[in-house]
N, C-alpha and C. Protein backbone atom coordinates (compact mmCIF):
# COMPACT_ATOMS: atom_id res chain seq x y z
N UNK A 1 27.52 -34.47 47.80
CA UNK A 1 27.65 -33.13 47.26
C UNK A 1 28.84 -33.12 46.31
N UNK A 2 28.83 -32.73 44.91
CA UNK A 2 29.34 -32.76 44.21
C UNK A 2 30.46 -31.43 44.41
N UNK A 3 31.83 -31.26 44.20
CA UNK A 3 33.11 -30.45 44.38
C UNK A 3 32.70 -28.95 44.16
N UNK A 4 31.78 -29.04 43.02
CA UNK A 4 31.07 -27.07 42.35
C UNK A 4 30.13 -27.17 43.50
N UNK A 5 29.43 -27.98 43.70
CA UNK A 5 28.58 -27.33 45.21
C UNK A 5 28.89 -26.91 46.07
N UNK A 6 30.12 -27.93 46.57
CA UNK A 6 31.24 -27.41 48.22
C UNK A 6 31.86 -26.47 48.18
N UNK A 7 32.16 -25.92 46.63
CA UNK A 7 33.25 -24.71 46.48
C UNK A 7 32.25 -23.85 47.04
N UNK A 8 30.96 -23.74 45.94
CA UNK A 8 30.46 -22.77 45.85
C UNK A 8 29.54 -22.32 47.70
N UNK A 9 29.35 -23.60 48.38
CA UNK A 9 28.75 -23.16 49.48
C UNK A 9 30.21 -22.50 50.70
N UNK A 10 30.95 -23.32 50.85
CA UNK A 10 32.39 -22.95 51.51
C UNK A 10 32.27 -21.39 50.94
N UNK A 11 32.58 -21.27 49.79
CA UNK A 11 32.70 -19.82 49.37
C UNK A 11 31.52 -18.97 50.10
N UNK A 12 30.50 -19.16 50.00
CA UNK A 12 29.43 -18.01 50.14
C UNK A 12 29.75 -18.12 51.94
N UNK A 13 29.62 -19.22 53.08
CA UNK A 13 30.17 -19.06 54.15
C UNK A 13 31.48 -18.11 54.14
N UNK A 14 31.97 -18.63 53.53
CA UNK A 14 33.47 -17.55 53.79
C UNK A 14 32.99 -15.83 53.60
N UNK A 15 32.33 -15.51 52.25
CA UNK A 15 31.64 -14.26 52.41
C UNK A 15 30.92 -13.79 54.19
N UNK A 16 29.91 -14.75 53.96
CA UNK A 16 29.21 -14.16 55.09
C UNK A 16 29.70 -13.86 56.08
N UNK A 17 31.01 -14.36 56.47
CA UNK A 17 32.25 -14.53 57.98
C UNK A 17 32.81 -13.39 57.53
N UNK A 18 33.40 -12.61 56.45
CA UNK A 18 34.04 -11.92 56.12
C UNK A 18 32.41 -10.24 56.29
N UNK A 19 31.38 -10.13 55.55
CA UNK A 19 30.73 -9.16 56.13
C UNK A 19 30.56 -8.86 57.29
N UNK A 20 30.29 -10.03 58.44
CA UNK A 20 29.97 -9.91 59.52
C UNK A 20 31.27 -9.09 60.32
N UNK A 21 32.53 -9.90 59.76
CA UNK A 21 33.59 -9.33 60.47
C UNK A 21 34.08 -7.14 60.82
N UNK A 22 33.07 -7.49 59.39
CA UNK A 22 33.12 -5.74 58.89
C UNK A 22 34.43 -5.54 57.68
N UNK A 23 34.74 -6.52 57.16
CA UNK A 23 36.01 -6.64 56.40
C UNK A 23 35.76 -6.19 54.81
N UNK A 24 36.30 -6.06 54.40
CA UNK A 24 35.95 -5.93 52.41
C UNK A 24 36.88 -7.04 51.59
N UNK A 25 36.25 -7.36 51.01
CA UNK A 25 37.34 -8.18 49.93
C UNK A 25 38.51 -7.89 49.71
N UNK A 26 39.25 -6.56 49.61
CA UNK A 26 40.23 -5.68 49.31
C UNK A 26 40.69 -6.51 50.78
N UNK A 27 40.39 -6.20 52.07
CA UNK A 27 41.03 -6.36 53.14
C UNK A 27 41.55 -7.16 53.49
N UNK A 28 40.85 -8.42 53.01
CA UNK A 28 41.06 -9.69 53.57
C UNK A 28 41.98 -10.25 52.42
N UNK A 29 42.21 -9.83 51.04
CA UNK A 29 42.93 -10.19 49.92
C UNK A 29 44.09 -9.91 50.58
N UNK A 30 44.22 -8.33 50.84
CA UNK A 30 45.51 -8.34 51.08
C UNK A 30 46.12 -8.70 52.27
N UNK A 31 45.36 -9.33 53.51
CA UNK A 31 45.73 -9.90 54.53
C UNK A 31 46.30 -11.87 54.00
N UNK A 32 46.00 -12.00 52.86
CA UNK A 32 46.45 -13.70 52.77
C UNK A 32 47.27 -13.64 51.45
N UNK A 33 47.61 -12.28 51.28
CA UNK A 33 48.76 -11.93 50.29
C UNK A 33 48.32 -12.59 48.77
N UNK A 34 46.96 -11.94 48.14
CA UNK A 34 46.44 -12.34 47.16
C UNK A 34 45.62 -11.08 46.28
N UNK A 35 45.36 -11.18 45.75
CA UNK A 35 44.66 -10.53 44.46
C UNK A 35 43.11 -10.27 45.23
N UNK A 36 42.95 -9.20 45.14
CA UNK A 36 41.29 -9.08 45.06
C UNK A 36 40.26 -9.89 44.44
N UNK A 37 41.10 -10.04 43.12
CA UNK A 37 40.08 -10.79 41.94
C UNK A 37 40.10 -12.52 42.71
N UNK A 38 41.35 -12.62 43.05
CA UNK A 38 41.37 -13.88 43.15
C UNK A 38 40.76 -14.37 44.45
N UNK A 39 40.53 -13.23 45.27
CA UNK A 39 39.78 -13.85 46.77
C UNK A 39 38.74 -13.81 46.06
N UNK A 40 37.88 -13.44 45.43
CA UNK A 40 36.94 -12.82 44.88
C UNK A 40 36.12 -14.37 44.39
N UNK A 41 37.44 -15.23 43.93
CA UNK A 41 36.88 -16.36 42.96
C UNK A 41 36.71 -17.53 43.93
N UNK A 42 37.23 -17.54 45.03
CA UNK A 42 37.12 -17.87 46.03
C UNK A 42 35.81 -17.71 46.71
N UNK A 43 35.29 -16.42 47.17
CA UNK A 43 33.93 -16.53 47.88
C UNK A 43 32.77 -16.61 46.47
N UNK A 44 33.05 -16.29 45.37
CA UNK A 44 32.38 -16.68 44.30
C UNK A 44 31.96 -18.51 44.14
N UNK A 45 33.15 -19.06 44.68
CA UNK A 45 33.11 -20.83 45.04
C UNK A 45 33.93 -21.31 43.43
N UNK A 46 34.71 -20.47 42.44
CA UNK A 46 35.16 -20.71 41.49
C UNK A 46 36.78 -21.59 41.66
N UNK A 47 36.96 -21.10 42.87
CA UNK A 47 38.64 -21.92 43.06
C UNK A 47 38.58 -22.75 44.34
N UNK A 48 39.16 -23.88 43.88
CA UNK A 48 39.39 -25.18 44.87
C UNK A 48 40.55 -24.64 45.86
N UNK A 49 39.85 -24.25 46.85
CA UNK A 49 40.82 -23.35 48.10
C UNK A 49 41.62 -24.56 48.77
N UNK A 50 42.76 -24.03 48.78
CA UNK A 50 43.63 -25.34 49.62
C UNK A 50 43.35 -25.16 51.08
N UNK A 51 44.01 -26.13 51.94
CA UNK A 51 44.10 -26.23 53.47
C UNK A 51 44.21 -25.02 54.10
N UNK A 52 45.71 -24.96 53.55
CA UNK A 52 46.69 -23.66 54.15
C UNK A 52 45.67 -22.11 53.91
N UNK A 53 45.34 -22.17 52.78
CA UNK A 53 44.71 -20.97 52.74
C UNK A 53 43.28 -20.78 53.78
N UNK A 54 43.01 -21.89 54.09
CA UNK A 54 41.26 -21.88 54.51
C UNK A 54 42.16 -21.65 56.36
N UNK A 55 43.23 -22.33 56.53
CA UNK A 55 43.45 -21.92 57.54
C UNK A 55 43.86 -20.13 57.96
N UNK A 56 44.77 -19.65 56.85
CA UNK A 56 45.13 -18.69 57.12
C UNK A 56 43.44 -17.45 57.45
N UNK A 57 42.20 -17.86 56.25
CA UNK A 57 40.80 -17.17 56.27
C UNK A 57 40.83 -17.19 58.07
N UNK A 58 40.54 -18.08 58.22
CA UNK A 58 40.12 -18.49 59.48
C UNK A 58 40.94 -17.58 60.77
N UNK A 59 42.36 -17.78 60.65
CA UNK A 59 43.05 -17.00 61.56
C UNK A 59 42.36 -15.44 61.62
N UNK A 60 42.35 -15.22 59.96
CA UNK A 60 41.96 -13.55 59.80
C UNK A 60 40.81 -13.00 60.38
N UNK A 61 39.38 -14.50 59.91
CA UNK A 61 38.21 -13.82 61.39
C UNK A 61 38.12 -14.20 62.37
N UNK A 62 39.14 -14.81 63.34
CA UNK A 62 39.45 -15.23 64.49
C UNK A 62 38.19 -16.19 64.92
N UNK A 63 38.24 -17.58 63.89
CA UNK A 63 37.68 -18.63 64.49
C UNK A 63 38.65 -19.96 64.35
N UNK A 64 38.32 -20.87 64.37
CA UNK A 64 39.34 -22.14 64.59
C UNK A 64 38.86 -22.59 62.98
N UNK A 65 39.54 -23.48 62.75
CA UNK A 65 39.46 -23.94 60.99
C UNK A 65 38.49 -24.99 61.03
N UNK A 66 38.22 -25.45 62.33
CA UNK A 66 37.23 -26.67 62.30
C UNK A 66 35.71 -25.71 62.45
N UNK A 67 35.79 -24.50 62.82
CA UNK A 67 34.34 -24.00 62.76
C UNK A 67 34.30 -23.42 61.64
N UNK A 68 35.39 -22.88 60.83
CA UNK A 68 35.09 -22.48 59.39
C UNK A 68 34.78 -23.96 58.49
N UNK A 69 35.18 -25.00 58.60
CA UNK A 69 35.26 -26.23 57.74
C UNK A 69 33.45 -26.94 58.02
N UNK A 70 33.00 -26.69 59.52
CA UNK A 70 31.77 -27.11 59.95
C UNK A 70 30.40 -26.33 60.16
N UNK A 71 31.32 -25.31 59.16
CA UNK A 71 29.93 -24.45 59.25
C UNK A 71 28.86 -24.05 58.95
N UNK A 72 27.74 -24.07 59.46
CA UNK A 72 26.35 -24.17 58.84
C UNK A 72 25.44 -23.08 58.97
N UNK A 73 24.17 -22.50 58.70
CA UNK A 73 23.68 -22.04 58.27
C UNK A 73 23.18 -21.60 59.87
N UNK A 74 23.44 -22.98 60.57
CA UNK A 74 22.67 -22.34 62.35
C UNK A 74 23.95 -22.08 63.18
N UNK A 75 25.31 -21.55 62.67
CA UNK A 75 26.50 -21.99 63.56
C UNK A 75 26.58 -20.63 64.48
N UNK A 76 26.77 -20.72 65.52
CA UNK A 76 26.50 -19.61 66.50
C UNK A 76 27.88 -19.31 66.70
N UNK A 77 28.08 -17.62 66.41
CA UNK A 77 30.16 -17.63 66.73
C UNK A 77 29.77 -16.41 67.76
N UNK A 78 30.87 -16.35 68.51
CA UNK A 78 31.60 -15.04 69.25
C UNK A 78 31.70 -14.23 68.73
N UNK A 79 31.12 -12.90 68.38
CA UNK A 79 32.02 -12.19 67.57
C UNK A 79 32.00 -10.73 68.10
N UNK A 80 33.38 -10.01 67.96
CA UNK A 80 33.16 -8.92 68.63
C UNK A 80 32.99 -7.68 67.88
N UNK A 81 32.53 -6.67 68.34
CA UNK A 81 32.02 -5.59 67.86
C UNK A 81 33.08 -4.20 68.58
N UNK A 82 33.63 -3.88 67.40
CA UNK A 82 34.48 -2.82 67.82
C UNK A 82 33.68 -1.28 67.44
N UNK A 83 32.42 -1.41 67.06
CA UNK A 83 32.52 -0.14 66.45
C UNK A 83 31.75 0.42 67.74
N UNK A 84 31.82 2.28 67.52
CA UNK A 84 31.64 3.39 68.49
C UNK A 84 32.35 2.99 69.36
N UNK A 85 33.70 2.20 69.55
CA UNK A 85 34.42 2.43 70.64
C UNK A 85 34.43 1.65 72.02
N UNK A 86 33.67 0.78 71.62
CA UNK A 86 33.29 -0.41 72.75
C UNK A 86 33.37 -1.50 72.64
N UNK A 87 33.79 -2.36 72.94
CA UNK A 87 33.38 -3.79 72.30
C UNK A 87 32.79 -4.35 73.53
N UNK A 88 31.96 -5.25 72.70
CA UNK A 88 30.49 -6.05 73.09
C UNK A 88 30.14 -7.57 72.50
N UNK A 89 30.53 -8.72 73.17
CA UNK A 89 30.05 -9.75 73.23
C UNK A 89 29.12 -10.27 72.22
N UNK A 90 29.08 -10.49 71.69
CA UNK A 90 27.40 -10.71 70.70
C UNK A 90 27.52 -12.33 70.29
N UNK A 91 26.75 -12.80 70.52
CA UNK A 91 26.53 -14.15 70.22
C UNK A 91 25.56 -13.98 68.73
N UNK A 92 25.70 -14.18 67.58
CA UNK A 92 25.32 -13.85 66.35
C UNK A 92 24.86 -15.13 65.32
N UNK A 93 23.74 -15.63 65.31
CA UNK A 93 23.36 -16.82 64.30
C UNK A 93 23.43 -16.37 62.70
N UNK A 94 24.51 -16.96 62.22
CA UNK A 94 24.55 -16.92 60.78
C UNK A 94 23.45 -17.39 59.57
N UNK A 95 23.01 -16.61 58.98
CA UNK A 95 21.72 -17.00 57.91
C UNK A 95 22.26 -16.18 56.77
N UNK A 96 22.46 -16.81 56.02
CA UNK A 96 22.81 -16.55 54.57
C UNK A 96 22.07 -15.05 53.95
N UNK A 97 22.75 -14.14 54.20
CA UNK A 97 22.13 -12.84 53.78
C UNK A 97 23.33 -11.93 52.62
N UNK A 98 22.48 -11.22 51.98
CA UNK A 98 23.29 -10.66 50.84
C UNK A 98 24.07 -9.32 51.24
N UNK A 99 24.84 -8.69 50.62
CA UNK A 99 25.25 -7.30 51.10
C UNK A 99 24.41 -6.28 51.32
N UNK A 100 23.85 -6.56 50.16
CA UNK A 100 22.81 -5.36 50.27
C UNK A 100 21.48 -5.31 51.77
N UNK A 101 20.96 -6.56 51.67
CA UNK A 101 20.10 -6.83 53.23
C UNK A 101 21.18 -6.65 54.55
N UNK A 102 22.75 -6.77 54.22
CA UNK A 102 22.87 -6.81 55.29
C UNK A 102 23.77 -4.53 55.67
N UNK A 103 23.83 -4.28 54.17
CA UNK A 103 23.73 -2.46 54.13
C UNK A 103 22.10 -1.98 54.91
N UNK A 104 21.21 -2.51 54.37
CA UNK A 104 19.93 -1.93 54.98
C UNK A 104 19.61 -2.39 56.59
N UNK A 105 20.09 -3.37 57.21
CA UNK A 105 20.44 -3.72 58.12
C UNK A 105 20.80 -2.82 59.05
N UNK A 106 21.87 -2.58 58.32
CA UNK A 106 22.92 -1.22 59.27
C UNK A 106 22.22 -0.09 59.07
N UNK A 107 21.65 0.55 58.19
CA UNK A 107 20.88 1.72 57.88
C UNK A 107 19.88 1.83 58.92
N UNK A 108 18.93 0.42 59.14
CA UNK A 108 17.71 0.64 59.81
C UNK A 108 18.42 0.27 61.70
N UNK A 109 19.45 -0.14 61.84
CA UNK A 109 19.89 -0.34 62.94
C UNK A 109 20.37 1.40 63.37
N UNK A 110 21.12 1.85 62.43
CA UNK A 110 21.25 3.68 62.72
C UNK A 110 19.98 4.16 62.85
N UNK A 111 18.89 4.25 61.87
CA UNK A 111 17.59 5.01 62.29
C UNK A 111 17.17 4.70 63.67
N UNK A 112 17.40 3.54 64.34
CA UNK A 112 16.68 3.36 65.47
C UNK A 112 17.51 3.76 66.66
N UNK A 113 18.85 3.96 66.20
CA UNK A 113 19.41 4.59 66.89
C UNK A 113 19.43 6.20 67.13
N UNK A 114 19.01 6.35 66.00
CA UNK A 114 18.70 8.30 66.21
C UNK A 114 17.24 8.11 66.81
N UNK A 115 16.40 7.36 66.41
CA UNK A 115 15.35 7.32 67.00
C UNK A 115 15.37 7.39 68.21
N UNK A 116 16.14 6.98 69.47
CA UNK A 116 16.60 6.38 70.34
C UNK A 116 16.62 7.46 70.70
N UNK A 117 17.80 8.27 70.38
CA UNK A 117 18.63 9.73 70.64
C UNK A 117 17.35 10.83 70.68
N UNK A 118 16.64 10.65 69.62
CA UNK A 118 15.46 11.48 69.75
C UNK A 118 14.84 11.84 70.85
N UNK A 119 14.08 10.53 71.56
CA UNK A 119 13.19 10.00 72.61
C UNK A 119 14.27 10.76 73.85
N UNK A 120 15.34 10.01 74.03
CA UNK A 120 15.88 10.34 75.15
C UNK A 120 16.25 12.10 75.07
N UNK A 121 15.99 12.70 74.26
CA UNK A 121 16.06 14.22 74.49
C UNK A 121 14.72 14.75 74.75
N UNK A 122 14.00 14.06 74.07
CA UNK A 122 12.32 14.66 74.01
C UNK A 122 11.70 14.34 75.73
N UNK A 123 12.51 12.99 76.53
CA UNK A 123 12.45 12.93 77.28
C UNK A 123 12.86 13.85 78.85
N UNK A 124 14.08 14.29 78.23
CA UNK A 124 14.79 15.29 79.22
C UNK A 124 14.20 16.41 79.20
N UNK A 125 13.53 16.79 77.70
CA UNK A 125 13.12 18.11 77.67
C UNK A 125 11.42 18.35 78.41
N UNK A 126 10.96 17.07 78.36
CA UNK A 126 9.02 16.79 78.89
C UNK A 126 9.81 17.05 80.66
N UNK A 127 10.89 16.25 80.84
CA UNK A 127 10.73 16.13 82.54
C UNK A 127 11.51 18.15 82.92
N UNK A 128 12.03 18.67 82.27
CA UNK A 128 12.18 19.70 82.78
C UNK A 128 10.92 20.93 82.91
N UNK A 129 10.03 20.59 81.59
CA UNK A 129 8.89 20.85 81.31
C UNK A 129 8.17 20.96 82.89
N UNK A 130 8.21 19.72 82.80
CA UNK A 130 7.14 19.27 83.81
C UNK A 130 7.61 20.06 85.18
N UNK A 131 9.50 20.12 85.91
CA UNK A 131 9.41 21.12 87.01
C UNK A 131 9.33 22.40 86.75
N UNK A 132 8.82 23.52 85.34
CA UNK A 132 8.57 24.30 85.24
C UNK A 132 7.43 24.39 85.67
N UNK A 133 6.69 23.40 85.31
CA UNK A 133 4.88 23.37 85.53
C UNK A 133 4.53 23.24 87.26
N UNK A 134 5.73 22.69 87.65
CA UNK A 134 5.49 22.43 89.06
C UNK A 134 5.29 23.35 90.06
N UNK A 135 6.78 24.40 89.47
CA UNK A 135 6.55 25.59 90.36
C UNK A 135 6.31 26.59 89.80
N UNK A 136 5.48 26.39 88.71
CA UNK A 136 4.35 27.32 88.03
C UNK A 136 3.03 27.39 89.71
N UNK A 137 2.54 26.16 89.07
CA UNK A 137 1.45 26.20 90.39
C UNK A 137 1.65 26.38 91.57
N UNK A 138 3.07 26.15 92.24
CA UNK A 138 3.67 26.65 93.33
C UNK A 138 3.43 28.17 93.76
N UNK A 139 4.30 28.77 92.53
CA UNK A 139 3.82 29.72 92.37
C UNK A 139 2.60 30.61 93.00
N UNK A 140 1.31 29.98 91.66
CA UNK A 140 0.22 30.38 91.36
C UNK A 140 -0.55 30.18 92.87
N UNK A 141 -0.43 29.03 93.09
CA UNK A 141 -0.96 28.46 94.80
C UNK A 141 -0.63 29.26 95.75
N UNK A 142 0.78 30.04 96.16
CA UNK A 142 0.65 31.03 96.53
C UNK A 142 0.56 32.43 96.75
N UNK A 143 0.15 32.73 95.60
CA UNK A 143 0.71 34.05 95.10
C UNK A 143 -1.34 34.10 95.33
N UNK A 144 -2.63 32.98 95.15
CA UNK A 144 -3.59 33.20 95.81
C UNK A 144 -4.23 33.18 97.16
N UNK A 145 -2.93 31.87 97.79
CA UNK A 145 -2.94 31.90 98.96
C UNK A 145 -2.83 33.22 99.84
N UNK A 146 -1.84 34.37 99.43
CA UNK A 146 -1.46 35.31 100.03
C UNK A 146 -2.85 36.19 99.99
N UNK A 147 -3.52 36.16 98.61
CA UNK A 147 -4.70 37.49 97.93
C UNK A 147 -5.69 37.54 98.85
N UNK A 148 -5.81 35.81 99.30
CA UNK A 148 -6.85 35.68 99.81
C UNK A 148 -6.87 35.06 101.28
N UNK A 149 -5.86 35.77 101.91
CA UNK A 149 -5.37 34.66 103.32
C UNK A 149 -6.01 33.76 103.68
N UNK A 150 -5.45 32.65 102.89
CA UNK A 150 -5.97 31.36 103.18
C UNK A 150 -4.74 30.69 103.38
């Protein structure tokens, strides 16, 4: 593999570690005390990233420098999930996806979550339904029972 290949694949890994993390370019620039533009040329694969820096990336999405240096397309990481207030374990296989697939991602992961929210109300509201209906016929059962002493 020729040096413009390794930049450029190292780089696009480094992107993908950096979306997943939930981070922005802005964030992570100014976490390794650099330029936007210049992290920028970096996950672009335009600058020959030194040691020190690939170590400091690495500290920032909390993996070891030998899984950022060995990382492939099937590399399975830890990664945790802080959002709504919980964090959650997720074992996550990396596949080379763009921002935008991974914006619609999140979009269709929210719809199914209101979807979700939906069901479980439509649900509460059928089962209360249903003990209205119950001692409806309760009711009705004896209110003929009595008409007709039975």
């Amino acid at each position: 593999m020729d040096s413009t290949a390794l930049k450029k694949e190292i780089g696009k890994k480094i992107e993908q570690i950096r979306i997943v993390k939930g981070l922005s370019r802005d964030q992570v620039a100014d976490k390794i005390k650099m330029s936007a533009a210049g992290y920028g040329s970096i996950e672009r694969g335009e600058t020959d990233i030194r040691l020190t820096r690939l170590a400091q990336l690495a500290e920032i999405f909390e993996i070891t420098l030998s899984d950022l240096l060995g990382l492939t397309e099937k590399t399975v990481f830890n990664l945790t999930q802080t959002h709504y207030k919980t964090c959650h374990n997720h074992n996550l296989q990396i596949n080379p996806i763009s921002a935008e697939h991974e914006l619609a991602l999140q979009h269709e992961l929210e719809k199914c979550q209101l979807v979700q929210q939906s069901q479980q109300k439509e649900i509460e509201y059928l089962r209360e339904l249903n003990e209205l209906l119950k001692k409806n016929l309760d009711l009705t059962t004896r209110f003929f029972s009595s008409l007709y002493n039975i």
